[in-house]
Protein backbone atom coordinates (compact mmCIF):
# COMPACT_ATOMS: atom_id res chain seq x y z
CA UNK A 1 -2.49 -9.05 3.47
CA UNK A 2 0.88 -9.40 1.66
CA UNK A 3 3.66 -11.69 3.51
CA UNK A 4 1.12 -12.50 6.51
CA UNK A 5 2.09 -15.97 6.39
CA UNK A 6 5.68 -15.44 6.07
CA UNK A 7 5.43 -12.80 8.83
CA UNK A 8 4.28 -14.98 11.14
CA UNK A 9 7.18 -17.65 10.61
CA UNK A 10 9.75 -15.23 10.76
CA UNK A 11 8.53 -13.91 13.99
CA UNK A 12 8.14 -17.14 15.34
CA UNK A 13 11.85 -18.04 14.11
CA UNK A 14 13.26 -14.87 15.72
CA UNK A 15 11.18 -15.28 18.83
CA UNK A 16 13.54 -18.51 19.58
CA UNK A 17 16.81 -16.67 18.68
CA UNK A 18 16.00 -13.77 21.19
CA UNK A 19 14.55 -16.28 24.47
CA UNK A 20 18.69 -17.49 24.02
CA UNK A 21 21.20 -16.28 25.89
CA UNK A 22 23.63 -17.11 23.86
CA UNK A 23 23.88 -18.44 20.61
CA UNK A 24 26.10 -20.84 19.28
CA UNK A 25 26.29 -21.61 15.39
CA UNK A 26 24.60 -24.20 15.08
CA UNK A 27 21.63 -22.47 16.62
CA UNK A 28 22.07 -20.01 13.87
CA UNK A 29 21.83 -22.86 10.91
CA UNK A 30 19.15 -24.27 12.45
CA UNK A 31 17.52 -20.72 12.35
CA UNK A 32 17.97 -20.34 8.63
CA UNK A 33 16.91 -23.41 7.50
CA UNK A 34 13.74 -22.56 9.06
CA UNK A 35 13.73 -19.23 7.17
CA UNK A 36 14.79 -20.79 4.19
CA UNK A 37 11.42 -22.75 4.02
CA UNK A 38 9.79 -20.03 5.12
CA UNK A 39 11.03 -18.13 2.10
CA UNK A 40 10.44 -20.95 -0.36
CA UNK A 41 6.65 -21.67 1.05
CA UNK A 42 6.22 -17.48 0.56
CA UNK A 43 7.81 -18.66 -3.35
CA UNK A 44 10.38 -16.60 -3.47
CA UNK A 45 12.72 -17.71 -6.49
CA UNK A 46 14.87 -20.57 -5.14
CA UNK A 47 18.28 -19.10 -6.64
CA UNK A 48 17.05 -15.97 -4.72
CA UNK A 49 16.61 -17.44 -1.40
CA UNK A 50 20.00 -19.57 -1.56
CA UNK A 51 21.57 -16.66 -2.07
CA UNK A 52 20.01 -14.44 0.75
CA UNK A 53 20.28 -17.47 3.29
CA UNK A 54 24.30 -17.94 2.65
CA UNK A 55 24.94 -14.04 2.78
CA UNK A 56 23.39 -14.19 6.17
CA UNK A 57 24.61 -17.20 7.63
CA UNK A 58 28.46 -15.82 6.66
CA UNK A 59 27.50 -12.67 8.58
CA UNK A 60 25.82 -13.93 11.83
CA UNK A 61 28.18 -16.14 12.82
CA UNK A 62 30.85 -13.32 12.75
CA UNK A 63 32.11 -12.52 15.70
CA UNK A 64 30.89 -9.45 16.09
CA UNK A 65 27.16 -11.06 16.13
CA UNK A 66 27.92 -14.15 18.21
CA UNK A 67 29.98 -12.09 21.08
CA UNK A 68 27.71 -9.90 21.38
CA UNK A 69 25.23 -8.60 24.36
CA UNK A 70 22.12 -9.49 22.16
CA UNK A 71 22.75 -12.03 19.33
CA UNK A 72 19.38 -12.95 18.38
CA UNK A 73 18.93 -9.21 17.98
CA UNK A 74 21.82 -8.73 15.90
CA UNK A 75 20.81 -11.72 13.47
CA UNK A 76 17.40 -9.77 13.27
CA UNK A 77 19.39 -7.10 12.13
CA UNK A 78 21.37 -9.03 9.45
CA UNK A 79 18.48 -10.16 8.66
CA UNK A 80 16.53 -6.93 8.28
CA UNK A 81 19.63 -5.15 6.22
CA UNK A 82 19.87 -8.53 3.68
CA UNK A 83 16.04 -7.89 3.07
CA UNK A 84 16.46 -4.44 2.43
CA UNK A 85 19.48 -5.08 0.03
CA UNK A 86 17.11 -7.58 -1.67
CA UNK A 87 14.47 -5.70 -2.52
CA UNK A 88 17.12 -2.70 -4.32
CA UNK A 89 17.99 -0.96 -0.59
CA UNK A 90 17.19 2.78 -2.11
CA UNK A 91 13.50 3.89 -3.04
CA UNK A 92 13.47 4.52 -7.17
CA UNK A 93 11.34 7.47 -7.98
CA UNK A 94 9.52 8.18 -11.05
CA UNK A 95 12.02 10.01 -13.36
CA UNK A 96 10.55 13.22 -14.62
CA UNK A 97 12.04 15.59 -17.16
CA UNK A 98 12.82 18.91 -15.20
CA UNK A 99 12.75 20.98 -18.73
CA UNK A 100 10.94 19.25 -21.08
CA UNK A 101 8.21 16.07 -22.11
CA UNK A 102 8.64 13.11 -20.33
CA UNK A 103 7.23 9.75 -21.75
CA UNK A 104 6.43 7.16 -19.55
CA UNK A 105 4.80 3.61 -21.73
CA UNK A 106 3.11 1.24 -19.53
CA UNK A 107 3.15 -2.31 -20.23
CA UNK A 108 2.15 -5.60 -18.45
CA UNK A 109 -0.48 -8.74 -19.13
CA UNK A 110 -3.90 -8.80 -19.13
CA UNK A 111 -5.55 -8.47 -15.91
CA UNK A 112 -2.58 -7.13 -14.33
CA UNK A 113 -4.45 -3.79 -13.37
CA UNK A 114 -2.13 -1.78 -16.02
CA UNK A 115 -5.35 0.92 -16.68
CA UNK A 116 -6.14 1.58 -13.68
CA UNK A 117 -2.89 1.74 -12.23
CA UNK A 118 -1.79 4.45 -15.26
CA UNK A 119 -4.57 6.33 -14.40
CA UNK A 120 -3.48 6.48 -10.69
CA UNK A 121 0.38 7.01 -11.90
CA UNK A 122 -1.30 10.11 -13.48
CA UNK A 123 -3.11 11.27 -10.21
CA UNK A 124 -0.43 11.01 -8.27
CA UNK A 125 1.74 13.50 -10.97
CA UNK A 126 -1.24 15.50 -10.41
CA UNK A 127 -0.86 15.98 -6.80
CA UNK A 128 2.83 16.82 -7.41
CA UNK A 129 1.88 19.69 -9.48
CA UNK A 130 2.41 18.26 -13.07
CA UNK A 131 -0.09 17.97 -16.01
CA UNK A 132 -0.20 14.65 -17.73
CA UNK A 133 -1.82 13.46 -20.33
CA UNK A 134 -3.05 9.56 -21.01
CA UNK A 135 -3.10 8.06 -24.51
CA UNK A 136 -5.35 5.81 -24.80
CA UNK A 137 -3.52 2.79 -27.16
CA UNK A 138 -5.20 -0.43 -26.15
CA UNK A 139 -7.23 -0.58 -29.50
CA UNK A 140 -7.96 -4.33 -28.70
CA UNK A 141 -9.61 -5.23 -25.43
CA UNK A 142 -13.50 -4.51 -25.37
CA UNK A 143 -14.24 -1.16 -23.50
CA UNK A 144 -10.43 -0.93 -22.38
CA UNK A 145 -10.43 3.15 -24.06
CA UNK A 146 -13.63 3.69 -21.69
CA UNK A 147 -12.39 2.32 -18.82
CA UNK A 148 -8.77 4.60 -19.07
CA UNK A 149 -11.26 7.33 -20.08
CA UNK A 150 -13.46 6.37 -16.70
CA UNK A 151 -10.50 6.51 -14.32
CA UNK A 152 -8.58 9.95 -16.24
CA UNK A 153 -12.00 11.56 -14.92
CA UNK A 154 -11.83 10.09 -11.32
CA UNK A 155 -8.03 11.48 -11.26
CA UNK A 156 -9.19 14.74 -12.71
CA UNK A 157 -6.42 13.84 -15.78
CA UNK A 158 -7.06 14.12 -19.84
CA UNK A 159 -7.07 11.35 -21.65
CA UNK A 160 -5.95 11.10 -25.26
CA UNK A 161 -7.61 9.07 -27.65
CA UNK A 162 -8.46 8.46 -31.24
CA UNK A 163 -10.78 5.27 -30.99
CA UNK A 164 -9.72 1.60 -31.97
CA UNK A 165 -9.38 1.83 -35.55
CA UNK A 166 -5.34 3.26 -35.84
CA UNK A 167 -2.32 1.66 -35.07
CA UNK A 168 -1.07 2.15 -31.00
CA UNK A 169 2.36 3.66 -32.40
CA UNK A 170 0.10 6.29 -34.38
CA UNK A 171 -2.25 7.16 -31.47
CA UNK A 172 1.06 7.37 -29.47
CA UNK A 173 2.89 9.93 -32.07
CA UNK A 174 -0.53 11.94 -31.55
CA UNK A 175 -0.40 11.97 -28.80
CA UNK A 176 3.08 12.91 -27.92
CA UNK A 177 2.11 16.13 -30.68
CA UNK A 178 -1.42 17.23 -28.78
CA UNK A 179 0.73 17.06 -25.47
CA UNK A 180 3.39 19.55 -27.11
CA UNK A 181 0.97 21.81 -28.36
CA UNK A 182 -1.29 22.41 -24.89
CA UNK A 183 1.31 22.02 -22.37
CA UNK A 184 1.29 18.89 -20.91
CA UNK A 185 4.35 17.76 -19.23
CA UNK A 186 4.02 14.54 -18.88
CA UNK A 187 2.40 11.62 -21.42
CA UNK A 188 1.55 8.05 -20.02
CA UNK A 189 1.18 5.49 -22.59
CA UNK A 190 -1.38 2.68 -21.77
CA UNK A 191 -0.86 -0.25 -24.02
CA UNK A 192 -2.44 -3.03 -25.04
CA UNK A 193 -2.18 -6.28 -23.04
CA UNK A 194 -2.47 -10.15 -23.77
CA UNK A 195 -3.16 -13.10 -21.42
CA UNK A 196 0.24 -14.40 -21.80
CA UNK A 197 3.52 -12.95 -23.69
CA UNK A 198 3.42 -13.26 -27.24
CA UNK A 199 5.04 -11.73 -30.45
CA UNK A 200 3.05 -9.60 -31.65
CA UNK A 201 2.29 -7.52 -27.97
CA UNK A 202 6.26 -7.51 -28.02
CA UNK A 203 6.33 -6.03 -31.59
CA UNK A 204 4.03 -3.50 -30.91
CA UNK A 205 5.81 -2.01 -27.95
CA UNK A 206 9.01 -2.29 -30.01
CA UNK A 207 7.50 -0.23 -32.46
CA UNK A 208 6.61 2.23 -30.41
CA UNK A 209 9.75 2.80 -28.82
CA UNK A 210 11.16 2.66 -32.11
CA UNK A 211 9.52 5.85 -33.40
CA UNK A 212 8.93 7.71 -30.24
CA UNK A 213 11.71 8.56 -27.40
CA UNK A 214 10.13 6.66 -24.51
CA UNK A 215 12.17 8.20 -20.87
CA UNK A 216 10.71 4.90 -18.58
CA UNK A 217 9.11 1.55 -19.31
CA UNK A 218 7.16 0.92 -16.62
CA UNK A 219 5.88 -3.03 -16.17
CA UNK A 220 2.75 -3.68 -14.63
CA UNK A 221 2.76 -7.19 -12.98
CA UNK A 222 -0.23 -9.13 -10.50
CA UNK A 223 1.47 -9.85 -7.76
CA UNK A 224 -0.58 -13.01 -6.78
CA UNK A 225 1.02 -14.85 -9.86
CA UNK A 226 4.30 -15.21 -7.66
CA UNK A 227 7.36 -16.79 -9.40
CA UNK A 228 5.15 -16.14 -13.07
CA UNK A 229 5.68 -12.25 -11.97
CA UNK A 230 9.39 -12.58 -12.06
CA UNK A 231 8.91 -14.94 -15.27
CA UNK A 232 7.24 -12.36 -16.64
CA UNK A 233 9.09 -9.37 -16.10
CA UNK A 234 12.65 -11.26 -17.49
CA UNK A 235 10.43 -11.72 -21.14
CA UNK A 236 9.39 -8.29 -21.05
CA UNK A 237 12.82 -7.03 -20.18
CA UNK A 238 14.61 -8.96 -22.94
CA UNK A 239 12.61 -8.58 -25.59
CA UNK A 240 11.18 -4.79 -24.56
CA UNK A 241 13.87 -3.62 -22.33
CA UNK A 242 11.73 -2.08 -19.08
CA UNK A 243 13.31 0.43 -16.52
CA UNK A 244 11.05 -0.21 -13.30
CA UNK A 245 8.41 -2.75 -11.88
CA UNK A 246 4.73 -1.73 -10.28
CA UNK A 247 3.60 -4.73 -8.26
CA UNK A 248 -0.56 -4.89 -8.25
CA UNK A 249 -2.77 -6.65 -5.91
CA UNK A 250 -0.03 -6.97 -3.14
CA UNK A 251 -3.25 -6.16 -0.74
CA UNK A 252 -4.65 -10.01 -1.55
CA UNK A 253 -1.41 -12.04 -2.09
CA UNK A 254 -0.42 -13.54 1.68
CA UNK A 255 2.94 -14.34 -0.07
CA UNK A 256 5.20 -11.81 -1.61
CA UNK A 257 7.29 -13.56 -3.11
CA UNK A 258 7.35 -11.91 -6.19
CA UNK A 259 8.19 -8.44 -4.45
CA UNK A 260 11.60 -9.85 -2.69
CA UNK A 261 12.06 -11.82 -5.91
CA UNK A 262 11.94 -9.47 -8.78
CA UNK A 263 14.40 -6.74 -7.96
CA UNK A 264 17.30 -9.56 -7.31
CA UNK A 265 16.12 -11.82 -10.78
CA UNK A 266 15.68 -9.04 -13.39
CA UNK A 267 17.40 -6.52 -11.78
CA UNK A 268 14.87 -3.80 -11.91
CA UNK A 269 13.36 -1.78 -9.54
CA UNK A 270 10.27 -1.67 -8.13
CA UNK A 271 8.56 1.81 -8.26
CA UNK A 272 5.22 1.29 -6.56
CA UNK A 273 2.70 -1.33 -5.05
CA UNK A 274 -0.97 -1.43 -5.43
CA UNK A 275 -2.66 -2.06 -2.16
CA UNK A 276 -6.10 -1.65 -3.56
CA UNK A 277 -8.79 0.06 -5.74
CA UNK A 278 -8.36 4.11 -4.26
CA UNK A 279 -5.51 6.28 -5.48
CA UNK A 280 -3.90 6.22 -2.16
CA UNK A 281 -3.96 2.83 -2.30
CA UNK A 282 -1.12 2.89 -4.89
CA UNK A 283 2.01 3.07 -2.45
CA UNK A 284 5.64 4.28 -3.24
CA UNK A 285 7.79 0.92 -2.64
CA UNK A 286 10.58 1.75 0.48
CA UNK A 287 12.43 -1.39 0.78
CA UNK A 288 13.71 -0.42 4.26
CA UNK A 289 9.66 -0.48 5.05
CA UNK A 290 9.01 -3.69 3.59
CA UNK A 291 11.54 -5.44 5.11
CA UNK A 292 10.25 -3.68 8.36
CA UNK A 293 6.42 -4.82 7.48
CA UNK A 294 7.83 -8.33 7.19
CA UNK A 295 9.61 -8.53 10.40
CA UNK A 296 6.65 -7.60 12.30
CA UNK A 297 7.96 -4.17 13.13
CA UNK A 298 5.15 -2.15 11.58
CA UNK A 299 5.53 0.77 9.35
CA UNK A 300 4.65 4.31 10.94
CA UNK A 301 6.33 6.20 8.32
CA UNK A 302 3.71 4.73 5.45
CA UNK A 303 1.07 5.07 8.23
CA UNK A 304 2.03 8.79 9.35
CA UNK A 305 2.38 9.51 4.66
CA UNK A 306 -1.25 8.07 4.92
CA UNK A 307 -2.02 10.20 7.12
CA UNK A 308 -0.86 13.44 5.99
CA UNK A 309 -2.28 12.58 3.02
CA UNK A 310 -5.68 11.75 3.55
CA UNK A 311 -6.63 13.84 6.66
CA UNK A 312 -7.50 17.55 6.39
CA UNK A 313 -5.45 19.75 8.44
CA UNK A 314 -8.27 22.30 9.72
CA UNK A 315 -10.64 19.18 10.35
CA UNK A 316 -8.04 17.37 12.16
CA UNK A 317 -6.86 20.67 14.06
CA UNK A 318 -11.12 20.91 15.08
CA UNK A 319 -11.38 17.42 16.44
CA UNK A 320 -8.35 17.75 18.56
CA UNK A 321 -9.57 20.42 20.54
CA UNK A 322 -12.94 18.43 21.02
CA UNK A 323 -10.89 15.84 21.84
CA UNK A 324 -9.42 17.82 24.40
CA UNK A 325 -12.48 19.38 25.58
CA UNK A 326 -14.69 16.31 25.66
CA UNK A 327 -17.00 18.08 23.61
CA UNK A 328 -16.58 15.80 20.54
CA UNK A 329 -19.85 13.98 19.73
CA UNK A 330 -21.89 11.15 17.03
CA UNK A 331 -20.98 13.39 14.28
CA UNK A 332 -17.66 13.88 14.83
CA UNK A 333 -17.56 9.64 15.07
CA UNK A 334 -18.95 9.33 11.20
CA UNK A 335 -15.81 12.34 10.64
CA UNK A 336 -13.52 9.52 12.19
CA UNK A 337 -15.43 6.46 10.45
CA UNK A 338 -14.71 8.17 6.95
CA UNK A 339 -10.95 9.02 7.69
CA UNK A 340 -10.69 5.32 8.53
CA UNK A 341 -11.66 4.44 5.26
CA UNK A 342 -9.77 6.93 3.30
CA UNK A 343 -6.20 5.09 4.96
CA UNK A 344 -7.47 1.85 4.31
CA UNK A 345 -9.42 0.36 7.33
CA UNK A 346 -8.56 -0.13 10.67
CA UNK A 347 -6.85 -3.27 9.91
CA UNK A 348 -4.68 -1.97 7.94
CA UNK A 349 -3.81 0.87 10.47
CA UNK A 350 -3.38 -1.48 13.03
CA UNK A 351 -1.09 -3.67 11.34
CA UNK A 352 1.47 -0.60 10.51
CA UNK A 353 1.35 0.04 14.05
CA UNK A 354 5.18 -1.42 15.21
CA UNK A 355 4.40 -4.87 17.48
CA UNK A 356 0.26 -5.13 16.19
CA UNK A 357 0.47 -7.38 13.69
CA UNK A 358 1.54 -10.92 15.88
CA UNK A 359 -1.62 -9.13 17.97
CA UNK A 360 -4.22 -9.33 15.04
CA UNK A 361 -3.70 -12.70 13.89
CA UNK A 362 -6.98 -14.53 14.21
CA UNK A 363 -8.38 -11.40 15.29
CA UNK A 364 -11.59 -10.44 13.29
CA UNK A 365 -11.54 -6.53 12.02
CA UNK A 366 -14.31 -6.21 9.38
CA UNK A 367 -14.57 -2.85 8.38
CA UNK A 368 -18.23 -3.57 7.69
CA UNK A 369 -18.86 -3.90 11.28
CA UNK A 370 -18.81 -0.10 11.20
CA UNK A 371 -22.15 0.11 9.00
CA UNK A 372 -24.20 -0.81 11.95
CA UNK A 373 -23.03 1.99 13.68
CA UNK A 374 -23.49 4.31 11.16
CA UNK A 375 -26.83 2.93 11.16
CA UNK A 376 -27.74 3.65 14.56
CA UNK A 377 -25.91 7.40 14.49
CA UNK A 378 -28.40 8.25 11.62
CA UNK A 379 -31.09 6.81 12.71
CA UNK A 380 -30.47 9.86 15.72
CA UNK A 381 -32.03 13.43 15.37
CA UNK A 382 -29.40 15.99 14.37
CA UNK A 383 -29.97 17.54 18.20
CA UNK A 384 -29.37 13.77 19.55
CA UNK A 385 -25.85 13.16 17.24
CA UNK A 386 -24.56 17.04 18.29
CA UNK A 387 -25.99 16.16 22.08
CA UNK A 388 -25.56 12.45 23.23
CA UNK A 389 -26.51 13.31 26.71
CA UNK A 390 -30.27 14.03 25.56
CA UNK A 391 -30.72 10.60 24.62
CA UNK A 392 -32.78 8.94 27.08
CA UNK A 393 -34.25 5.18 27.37
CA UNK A 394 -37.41 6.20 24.93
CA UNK A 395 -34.85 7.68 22.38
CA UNK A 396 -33.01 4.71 22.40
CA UNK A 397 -35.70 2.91 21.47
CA UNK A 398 -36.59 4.67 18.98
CA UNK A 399 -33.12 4.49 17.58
CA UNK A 400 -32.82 1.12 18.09
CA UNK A 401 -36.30 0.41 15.63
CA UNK A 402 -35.00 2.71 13.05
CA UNK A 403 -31.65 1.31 12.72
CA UNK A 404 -33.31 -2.05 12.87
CA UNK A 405 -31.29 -3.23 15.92
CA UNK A 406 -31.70 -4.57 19.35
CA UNK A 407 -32.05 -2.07 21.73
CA UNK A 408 -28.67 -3.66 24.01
CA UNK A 409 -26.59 -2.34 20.48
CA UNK A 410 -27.45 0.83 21.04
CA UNK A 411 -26.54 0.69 24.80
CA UNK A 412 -23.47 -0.64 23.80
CA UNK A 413 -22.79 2.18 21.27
CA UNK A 414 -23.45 5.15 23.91
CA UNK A 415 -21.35 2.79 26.92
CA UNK A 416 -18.55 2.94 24.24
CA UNK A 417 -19.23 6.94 23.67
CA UNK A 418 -19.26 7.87 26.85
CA UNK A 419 -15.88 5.36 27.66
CA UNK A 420 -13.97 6.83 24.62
CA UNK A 421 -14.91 10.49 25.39
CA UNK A 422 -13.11 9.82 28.66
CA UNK A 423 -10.10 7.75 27.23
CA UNK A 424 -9.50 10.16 24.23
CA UNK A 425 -8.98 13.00 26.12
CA UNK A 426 -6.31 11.75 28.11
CA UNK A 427 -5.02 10.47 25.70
CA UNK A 428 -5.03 13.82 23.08
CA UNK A 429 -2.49 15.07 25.47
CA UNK A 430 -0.07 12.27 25.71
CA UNK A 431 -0.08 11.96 21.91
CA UNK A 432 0.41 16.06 21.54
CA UNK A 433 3.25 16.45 24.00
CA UNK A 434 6.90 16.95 23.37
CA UNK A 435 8.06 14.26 25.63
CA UNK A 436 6.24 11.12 23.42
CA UNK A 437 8.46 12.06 20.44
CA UNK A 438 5.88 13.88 17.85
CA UNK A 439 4.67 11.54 15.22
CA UNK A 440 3.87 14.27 13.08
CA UNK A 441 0.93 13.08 10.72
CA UNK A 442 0.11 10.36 12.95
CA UNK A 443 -0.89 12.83 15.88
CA UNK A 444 -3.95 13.38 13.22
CA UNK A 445 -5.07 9.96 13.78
CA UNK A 446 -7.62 9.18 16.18
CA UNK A 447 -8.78 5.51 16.40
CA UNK A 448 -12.92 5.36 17.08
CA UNK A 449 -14.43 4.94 20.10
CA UNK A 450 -14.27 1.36 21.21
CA UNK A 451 -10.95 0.83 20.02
């Protein structure tokens, strides 16, 4: 998961800072340097991280931080606002036209994810009430019109597209004219990409923008390339001129440098992050929740969005009165199972959860841990999964044979039933009441049985 490693070091840093009393400055220096490796090892641009490390240092030895009741705490918070200001402080939305067509071209390398992540972009306008369209100009890469036409389908979103034999500009000016003509509102661009920058990709998306108003430039960039990212983006803006950043694959780089490089380097925004393959997975970028992520303070905000997202209201409303009843049963555990895996995996859920993720490391989640359970639940009757109490020692065994388990996992499974049933509906109450703050979305969430 993105900045795990530099997580960790951070926390460990801070964790020094806060067992001290007092701190003097030299404690502080010593402090930074050890977050200035940390940044460097997480390759964050070197100019970058000099930069952030003397800002800080010529705040936390201010007064105000060093005289105060709690200075380790107040050089987290330094800390905390410096990462914020990094990453561009405010959240950049996608600009859309209020009146009229907006035009959004998408641009990036090869293998950057730049298809799929249009066709997401356009799911996501979807869900806001828009109609885009996609235009299909990647007349190079084998397949790369099928695979925008593919994804357009999954997001329920046209797609535009006169084969591979005409110029991108033309398909684009086609575009832009069918859009007019049947009401679209918005008309995402997907161009072609290269494995590394070269003229003629650069020409093409000049031309382009020379013969059709284009509102946003949007660059697509793998964030597992690190410091090549922010190499990348400073061509593109020179010789293209792009508005905002969408960082892919931020799910399977432990680094992240690129995401508190970019934004400080090219002095663009970054719009979104890609966190894997579902359209949910494709986050809006809050810097204040990064920074928060990165500290080890979780993120319930992007957990409670997730959540409110993903889980249906009149399903949700359903299970909390079993909940509170105790009458919830094996179905209504493959009904949490598959909300699990709409937000991402427990993991995941865990490690938004504020003080979790120092608790997880080393710990092994595997999502796939949950398809011997399902295994077991189907291999009951209907009767048995809407009435656990039925199932007796033969049933068990007969489970147990059709699930292709030892009998003790399906003893384990109805131990952990009957334990949950009791834990979940105390707790249903505590996370319902006034007096534990309302987390909104989050009071949705119900973690399965076990956990």
């Amino acid at each position: 998961m993105a900045f795990d490693s530099l997580s960790e070091k951070l926390q460990n840093v801070f964790k020094k800072l806060r067992s001290k009393g007092k701190l003097t400055e030299a404690d502080v220096k010593a402090a930074l340097k050890e977050v200035k490796m940390a940044l460097l090892e997480a390759d964050v641009n070197f100019k970058v991280v000099k930069n952030f490390v003397k800002t800080v240092q010529e705040q936390a030895v201010g007064q105000d931080v060093m005289n105060s009741l709690t200075p380790g705490q107040m050089v987290i918070k330094v800390v905390n606002d410096e990462l914020c200001r990094l990453m561009g402080s405010e959240t950049t939305e996608l600009k859309i036209n209020p009146g009229g067509m907006t035009v959004v071209m998408m641009c990036g390398l090869q293998g950057a994810g730049k298809t799929t992540t249009t066709a997401k972009i356009a799911g996501k306008l979807k869900q806001k009430g828009k109609k885009p369209l996609l235009a299909a100009c990647d007349v190079y890469r084998p397949a790369a019109i099928e695979q925008l036409q593919i994804n357009g389908e999954k997001q329920g979103v046209e797609v535009f597209s006169m084969g591979n034999k005409h110029k991108p500009v033309d398909i684009a000016k086609a575009a832009l004219e069918y859009a007019e003509k049947n009401g679209f509102q918005v008309v995402i661009i997907d161009t072609a990409g290269r494995l590394h920058v070269d003229e003629a990709m650069m020409e093409e998306l000049q031309e382009i923008k020379e013969h059709i108003k284009v509102d946003q430039s949007l660059l697509v960039v793998d964030a597992m390339t690190g410091q090549d990212a922010v190499n990348v983006a400073e061509q593109f803006d020179q010789k293209v001129g792009i508005d905002g950043v969408i960082l892919t694959k931020m799910d399977s780089d432990t680094r992240g440098g690129a995401a508190l490089s970019i934004r400080a380097v090219t002095g663009k925004p970054i719009l979104y992050i890609g966190m894997g393959e579902k359209l949910s997975d494709l986050e809006q970028f809050y810097p204040d929740r990064m920074a928060s992520r990165i500290l080890g303070m979780g993120d319930i905000l992007t957990l409670i969005d997730k959540a409110q997202a993903e889980i249906d209201e009149d399903k949700a409303k359903e299970m909390e009165r079993k909940f509170r009843k105790a009458e919830f049963n094996f179905e209504d555990y493959l009904e949490q199972m598959n909300q699990m895996k709409k937000m991402g995996g427990i993991k995941d859920i865990l490690g938004m959860m504020p003080g979790m993720g120092s608790q997880l490391k080393g710990l092994d989640i595997d999502d796939d841990m949950f398809k011997g359970i399902e295994a077991m639940i189907y291999s009951m009757t209907l009767e048995e999964r809407r009435n656990p109490d039925i199932i007796n020692p033969s049933r068990k065994r007969r489970i147990a044979r059709g699930a292709g388990v030892d009998i003790s996992e399906v003893n384990k499974l109805i131990k952990q039933f009957e334990q949950g049933r009791k834990l979940m509906k105390q707790m249903s109450g505590m996370m319902n009441s006034k007096r534990s703050g309302g987390l909104g979305g989050l009071s949705k969430l119900k973690l399965p049985f076990g956990f």
